[in-house]
C-alpha atoms as a PDB file:
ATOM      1  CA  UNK A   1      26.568  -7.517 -25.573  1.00  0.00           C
ATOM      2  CA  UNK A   2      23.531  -9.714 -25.645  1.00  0.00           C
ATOM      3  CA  UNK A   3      25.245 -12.512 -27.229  1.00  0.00           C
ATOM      4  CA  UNK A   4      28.109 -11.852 -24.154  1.00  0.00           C
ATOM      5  CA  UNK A   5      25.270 -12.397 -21.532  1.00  0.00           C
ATOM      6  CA  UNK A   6      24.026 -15.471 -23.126  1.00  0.00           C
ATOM      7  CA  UNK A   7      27.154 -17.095 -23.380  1.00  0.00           C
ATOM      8  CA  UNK A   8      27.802 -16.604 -19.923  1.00  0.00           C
ATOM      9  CA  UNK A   9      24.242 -17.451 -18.438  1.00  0.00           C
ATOM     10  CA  UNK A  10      24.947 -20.616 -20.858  1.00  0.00           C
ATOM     11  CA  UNK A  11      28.206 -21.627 -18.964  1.00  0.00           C
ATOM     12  CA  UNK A  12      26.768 -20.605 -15.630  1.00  0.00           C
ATOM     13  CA  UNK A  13      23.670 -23.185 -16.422  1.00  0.00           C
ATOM     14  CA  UNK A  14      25.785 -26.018 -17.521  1.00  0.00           C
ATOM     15  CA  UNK A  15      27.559 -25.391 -14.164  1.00  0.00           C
ATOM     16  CA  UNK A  16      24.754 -25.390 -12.163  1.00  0.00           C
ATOM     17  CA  UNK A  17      23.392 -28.686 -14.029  1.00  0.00           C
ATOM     18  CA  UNK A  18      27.217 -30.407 -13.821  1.00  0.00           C
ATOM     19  CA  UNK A  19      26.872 -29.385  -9.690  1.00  0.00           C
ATOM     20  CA  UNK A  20      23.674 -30.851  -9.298  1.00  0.00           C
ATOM     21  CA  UNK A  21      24.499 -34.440 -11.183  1.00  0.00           C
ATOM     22  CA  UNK A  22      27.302 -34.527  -9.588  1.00  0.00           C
ATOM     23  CA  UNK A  23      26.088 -33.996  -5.852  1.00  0.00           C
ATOM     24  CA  UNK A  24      23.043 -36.263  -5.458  1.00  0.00           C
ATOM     25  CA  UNK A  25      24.154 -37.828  -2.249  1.00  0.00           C
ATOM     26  CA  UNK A  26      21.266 -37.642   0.061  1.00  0.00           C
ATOM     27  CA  UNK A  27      22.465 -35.913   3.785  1.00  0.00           C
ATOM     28  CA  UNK A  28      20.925 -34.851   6.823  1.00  0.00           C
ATOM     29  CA  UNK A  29      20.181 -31.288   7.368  1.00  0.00           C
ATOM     30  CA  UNK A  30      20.139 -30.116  10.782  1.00  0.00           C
ATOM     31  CA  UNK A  31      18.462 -26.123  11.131  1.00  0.00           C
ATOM     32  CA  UNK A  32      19.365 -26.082  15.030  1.00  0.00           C
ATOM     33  CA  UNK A  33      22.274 -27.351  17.001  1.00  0.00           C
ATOM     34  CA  UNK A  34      21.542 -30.567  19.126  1.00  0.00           C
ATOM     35  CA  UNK A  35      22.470 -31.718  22.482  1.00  0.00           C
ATOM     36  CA  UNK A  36      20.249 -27.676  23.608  1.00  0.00           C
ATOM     37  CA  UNK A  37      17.164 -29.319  24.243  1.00  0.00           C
ATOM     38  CA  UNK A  38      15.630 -27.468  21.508  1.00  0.00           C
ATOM     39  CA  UNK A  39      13.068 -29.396  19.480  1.00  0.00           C
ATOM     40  CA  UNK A  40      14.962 -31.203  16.059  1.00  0.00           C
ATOM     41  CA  UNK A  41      14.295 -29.107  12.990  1.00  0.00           C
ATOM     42  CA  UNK A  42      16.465 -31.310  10.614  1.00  0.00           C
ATOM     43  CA  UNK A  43      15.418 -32.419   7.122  1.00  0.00           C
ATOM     44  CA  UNK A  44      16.697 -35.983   6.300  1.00  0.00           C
ATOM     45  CA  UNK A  45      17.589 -37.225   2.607  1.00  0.00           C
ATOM     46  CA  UNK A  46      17.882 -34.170   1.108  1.00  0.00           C
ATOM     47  CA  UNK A  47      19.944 -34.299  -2.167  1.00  0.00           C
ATOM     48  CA  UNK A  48      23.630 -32.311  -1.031  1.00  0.00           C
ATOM     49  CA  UNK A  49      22.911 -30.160  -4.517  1.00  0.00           C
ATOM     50  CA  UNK A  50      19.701 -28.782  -3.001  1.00  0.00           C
ATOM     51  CA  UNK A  51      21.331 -27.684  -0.119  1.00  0.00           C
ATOM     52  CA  UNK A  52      24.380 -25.979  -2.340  1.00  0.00           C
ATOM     53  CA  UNK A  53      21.738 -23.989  -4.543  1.00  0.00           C
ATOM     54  CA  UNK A  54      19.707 -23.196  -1.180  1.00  0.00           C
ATOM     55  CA  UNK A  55      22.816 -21.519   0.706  1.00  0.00           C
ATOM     56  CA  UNK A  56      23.584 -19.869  -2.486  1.00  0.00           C
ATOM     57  CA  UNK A  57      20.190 -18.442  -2.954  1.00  0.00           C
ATOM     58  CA  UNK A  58      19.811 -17.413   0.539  1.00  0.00           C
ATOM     59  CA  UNK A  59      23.163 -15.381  -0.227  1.00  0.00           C
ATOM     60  CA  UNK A  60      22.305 -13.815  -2.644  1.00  0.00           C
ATOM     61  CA  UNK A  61      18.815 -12.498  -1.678  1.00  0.00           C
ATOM     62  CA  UNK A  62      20.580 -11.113   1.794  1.00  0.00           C
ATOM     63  CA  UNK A  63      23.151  -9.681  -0.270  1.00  0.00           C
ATOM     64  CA  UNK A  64      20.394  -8.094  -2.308  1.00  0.00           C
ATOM     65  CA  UNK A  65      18.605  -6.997   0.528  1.00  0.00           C
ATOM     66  CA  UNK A  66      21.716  -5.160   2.089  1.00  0.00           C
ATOM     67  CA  UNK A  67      22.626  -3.421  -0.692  1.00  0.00           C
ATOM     68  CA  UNK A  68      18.997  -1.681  -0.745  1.00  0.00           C
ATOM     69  CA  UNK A  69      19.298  -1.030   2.166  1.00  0.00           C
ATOM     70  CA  UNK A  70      22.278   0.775   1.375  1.00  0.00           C
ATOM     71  CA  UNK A  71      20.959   2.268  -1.344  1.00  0.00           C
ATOM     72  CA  UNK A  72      18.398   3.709   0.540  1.00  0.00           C
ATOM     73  CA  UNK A  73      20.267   7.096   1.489  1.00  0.00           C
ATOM     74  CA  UNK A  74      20.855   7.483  -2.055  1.00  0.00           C
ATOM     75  CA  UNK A  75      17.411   6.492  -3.419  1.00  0.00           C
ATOM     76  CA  UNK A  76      16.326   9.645  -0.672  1.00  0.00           C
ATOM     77  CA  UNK A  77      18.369  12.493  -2.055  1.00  0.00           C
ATOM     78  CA  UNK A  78      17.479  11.502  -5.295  1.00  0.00           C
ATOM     79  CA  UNK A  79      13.862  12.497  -4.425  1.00  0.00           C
ATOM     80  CA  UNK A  80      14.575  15.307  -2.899  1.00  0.00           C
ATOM     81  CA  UNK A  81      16.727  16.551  -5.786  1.00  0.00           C
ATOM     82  CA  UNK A  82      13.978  15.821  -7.967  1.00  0.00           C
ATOM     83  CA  UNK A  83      11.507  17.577  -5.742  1.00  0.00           C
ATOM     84  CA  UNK A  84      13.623  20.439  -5.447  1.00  0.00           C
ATOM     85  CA  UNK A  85      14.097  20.847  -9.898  1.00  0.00           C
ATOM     86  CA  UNK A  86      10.330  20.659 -10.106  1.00  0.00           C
ATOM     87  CA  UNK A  87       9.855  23.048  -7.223  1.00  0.00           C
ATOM     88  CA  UNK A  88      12.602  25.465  -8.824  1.00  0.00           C
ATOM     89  CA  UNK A  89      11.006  24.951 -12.377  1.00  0.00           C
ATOM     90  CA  UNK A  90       7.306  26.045 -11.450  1.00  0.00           C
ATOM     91  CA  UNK A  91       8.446  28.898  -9.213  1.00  0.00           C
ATOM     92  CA  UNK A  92      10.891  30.031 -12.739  1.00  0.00           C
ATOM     93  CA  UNK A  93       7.692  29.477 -14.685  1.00  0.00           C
ATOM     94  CA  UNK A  94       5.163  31.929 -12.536  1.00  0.00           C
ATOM     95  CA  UNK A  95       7.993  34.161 -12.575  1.00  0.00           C
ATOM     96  CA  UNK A  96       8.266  34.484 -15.790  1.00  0.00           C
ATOM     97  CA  UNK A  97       4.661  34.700 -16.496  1.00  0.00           C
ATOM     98  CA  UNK A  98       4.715  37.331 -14.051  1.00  0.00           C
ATOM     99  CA  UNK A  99       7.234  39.483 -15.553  1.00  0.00           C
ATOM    100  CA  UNK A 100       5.609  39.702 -19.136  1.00  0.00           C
ATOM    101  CA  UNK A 101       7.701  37.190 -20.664  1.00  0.00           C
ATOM    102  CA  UNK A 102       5.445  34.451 -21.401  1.00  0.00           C
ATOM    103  CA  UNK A 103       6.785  31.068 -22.117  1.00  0.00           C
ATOM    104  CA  UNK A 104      10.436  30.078 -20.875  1.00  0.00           C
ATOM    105  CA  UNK A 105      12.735  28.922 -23.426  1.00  0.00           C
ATOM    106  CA  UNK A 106      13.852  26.090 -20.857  1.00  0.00           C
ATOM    107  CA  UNK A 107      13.897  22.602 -22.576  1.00  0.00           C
ATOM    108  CA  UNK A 108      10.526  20.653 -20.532  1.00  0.00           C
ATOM    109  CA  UNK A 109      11.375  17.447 -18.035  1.00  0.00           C
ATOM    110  CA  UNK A 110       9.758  14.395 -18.849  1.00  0.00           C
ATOM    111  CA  UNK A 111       6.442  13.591 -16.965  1.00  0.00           C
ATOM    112  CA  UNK A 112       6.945  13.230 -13.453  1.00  0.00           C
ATOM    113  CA  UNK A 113       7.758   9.730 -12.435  1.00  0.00           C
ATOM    114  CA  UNK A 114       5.174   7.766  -9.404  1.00  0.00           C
ATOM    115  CA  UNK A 115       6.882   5.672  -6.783  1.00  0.00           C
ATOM    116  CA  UNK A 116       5.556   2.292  -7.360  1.00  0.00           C
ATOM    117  CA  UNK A 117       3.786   1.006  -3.825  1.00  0.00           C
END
């Protein structure tokens, strides 16, 4: 699999590099529409491969973004389901202890994972 994901990251580079030789055309960038009287916010001379890779990176980073966001509902009941085990697991344990019975024979979770942040 490793040797999979190199080969392709190696054919996606070469792409990238054959793109970027191959569009070094300076062009004029304009960020807002003229004729609004809005100030100009253009960017003049900027290689036509720059402004490829840019869109593309901006696309990809809001496509990231939305899919978190997505995610998000998902990411939530996972927590709660994991609250909810270690809830169910200690109340199991002082039940048992209370009973006489001593240790549980249930297999132990792994140490309880922080949030990062």
């Amino acid at each position: 699999m490793r040797i999979v994901r190199l080969g392709v990251l190696s054919v996606l580079g070469l792409g990238l590099v054959v793109v970027g030789v191959a569009n070094r055309a300076p062009v004029d960038v304009f960020l807002l529409p003229q004729g609004l009287g809005l100030p100009e916010a253009e960017l003049r001379g900027v290689p036509l491969a720059a402004v490829i890779f840019a869109a593309v990176l901006v696309g990809i980073v809001v496509g990231q973004v939305m899919e978190w966001v997505r995610e998000a509902k998902h990411r939530r009941q996972v927590e709660e389901k994991t609250e909810e085990v270690w809830r169910l697991r200690k109340e199991i344990k002082r039940l048992s202890l209370r009973l006489g019975e001593g240790e549980d024979e249930m297999p132990a979770l792994p140490a309880r994972r922080r949030r990062p942040g």
